[in-house]
N, C-alpha and C. Protein backbone atom coordinates (compact mmCIF):
# COMPACT_ATOMS: atom_id res chain seq x y z
N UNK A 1 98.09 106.45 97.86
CA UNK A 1 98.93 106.72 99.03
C UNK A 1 100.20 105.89 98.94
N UNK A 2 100.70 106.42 99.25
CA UNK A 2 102.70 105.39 99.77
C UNK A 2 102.93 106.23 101.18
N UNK A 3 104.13 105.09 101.38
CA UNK A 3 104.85 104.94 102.41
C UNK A 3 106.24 105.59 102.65
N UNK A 4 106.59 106.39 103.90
CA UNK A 4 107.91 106.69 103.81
C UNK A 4 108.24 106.95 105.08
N UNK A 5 109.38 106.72 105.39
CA UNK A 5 110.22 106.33 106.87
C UNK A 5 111.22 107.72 107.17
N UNK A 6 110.59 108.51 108.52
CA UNK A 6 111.39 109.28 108.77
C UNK A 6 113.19 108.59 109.70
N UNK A 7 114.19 108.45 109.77
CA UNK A 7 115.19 108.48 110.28
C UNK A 7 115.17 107.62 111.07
N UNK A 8 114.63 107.93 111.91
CA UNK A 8 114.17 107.08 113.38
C UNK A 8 113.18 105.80 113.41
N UNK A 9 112.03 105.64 112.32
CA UNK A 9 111.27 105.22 111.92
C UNK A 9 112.02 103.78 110.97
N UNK A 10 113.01 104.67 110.31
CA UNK A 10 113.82 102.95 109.74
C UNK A 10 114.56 102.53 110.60
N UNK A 11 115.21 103.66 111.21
CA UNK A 11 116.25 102.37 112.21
C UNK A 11 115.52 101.49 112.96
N UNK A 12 114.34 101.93 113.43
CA UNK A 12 113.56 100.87 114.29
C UNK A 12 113.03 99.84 113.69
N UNK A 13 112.66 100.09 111.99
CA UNK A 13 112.26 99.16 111.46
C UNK A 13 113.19 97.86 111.23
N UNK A 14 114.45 98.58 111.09
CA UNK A 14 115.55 97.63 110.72
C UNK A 14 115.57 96.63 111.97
N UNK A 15 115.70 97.32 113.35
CA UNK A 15 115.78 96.91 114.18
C UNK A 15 114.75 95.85 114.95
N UNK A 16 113.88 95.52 114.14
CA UNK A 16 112.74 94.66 114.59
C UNK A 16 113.00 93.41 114.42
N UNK A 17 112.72 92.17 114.53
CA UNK A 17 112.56 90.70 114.22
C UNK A 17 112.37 90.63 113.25
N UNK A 18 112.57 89.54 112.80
CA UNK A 18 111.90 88.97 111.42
C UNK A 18 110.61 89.33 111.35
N UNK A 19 109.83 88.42 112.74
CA UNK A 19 108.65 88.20 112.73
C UNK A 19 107.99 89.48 112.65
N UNK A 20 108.59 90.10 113.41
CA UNK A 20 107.88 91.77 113.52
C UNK A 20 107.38 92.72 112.24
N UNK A 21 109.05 92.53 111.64
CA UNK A 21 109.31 92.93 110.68
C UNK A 21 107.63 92.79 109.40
N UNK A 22 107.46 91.49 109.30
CA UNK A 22 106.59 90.78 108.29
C UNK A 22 105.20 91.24 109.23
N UNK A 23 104.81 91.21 110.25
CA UNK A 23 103.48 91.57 110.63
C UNK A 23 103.41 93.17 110.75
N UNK A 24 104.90 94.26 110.72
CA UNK A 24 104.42 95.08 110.26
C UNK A 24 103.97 95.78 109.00
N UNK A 25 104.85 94.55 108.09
CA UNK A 25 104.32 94.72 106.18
C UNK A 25 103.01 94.72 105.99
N UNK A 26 102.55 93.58 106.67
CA UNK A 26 101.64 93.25 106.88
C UNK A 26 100.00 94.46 106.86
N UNK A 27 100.78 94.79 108.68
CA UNK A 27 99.76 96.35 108.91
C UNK A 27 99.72 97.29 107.92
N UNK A 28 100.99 97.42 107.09
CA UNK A 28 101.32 98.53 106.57
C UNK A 28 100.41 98.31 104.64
N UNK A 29 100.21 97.14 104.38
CA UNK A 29 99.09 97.07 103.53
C UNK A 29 98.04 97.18 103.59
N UNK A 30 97.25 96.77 105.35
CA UNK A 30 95.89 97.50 105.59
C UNK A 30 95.91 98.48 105.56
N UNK A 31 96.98 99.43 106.17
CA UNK A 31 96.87 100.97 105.93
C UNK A 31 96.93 101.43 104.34
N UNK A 32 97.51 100.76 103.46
CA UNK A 32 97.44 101.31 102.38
C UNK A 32 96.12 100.93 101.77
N UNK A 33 95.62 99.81 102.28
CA UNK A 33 94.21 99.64 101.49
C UNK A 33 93.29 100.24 101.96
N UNK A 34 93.23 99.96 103.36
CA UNK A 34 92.18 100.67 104.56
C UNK A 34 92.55 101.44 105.62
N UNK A 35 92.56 102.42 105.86
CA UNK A 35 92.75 103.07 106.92
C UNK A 35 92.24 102.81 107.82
N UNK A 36 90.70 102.55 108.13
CA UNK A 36 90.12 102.34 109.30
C UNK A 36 89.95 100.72 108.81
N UNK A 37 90.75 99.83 108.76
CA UNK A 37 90.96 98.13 109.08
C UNK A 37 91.13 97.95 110.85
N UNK A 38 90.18 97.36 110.73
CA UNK A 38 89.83 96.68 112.50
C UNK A 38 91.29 96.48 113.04
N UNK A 39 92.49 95.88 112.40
CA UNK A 39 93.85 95.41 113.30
C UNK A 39 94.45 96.48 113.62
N UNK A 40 94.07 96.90 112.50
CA UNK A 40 94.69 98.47 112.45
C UNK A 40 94.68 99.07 114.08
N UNK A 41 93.58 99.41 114.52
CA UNK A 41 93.27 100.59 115.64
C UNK A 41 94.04 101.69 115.21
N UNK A 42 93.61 102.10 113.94
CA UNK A 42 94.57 103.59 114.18
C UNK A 42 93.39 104.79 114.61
N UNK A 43 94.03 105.16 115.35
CA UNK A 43 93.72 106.36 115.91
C UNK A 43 94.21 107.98 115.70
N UNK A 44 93.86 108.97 116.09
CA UNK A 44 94.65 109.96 116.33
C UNK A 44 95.45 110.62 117.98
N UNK A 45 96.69 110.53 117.87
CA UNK A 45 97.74 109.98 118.83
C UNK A 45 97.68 111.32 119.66
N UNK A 46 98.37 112.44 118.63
CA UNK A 46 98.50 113.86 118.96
C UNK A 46 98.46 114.99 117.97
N UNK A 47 97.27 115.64 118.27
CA UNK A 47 96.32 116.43 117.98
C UNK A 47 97.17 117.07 117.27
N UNK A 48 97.92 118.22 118.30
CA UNK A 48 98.96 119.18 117.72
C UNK A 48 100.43 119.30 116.90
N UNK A 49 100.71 117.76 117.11
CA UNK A 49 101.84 117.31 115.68
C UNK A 49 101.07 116.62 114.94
N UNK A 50 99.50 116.45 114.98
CA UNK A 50 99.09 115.45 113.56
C UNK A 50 99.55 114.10 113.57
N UNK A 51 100.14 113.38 114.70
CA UNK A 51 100.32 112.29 114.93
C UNK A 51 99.24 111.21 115.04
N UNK A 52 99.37 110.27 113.92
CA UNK A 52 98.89 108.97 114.92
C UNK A 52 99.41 107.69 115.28
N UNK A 53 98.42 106.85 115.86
CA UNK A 53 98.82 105.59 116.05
C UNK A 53 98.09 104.35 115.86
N UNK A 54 99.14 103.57 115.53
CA UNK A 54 98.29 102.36 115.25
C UNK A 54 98.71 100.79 115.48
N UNK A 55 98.38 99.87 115.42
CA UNK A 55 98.77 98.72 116.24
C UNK A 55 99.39 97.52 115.20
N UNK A 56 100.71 97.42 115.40
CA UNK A 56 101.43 96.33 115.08
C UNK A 56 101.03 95.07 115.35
N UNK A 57 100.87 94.91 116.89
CA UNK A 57 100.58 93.85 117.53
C UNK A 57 99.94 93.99 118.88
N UNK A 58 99.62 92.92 119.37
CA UNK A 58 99.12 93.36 121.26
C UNK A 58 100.29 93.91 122.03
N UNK A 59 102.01 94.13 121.50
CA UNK A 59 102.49 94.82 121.98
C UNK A 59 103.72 96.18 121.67
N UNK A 60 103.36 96.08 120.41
CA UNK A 60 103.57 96.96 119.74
C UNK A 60 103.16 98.15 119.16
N UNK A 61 103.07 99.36 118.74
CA UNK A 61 102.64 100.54 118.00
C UNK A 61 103.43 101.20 117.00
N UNK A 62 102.91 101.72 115.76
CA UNK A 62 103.58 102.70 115.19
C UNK A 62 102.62 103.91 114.96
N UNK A 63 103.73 104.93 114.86
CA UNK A 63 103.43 106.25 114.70
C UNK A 63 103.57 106.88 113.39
N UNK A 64 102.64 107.56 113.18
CA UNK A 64 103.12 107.74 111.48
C UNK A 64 102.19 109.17 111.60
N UNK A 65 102.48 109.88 110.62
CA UNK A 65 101.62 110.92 110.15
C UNK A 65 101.19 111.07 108.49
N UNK A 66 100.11 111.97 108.40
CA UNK A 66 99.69 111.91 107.07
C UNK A 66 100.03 113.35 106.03
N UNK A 67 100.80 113.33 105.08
CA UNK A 67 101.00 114.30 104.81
C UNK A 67 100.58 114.20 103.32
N UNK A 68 99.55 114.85 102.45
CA UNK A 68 99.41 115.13 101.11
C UNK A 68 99.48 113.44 100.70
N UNK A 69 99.85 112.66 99.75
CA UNK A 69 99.37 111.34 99.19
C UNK A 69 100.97 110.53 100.27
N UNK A 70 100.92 110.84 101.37
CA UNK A 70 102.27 110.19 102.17
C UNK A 70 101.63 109.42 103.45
N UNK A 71 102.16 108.45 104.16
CA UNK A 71 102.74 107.81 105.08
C UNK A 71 103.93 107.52 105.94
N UNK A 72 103.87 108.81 106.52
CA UNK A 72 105.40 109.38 106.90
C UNK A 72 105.43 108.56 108.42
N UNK A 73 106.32 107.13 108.28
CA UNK A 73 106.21 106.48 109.71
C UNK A 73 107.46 107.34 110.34
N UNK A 74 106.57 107.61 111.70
CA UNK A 74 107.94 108.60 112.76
C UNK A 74 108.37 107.43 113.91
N UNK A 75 107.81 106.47 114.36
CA UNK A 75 108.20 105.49 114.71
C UNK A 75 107.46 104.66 115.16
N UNK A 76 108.02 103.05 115.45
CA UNK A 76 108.04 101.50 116.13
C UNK A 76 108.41 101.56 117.41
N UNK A 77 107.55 101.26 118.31
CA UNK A 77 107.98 100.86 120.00
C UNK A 77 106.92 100.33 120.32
N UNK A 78 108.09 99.56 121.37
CA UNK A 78 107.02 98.93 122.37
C UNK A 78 105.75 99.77 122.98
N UNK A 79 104.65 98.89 123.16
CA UNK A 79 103.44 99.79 123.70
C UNK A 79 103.65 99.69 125.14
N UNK A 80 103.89 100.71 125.65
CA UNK A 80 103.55 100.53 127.41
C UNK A 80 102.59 100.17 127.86
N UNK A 81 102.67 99.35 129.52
CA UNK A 81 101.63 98.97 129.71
C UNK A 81 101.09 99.83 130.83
């Protein structure tokens, strides 16, 4: 599997902290090793775009979908509370 950033998905990445930045590298190697990794919580977000989600941090999420050997992140935001 690899990784790839739709449009919206890098600007937000760009747009993160340092710190952010590195704990989402971070996530983004459990997902490449493990999909179902406990920090992870990834889930399935939405059914009908094939979206999911998964957890950056206690207040963060990204969205990504799975396409053929891809990791297509659609985006980084804050998690509402």
């Amino acid at each position: 599997m690899r990784v790839a950033f739709s449009n919206r998905g890098a600007n937000q990445y760009q747009a993160l902290s340092k710190k952010r930045r590195v704990k989402f590298e971070k996530q983004i190697g459990f997902l490449l090793s493990n999909f179902r990794h406990p920090s992870l919580r990834a889930k399935k977000y939405d059914e009908t775009r094939d979206v999911w989600q998964a957890r950056l941090n206690g207040n963060y999420r990204f969205y990504f979908q799975i396409k053929e050997d891809t990791y297509r992140i659609i985006s980084i935001t804050p998690h509402p509370k």
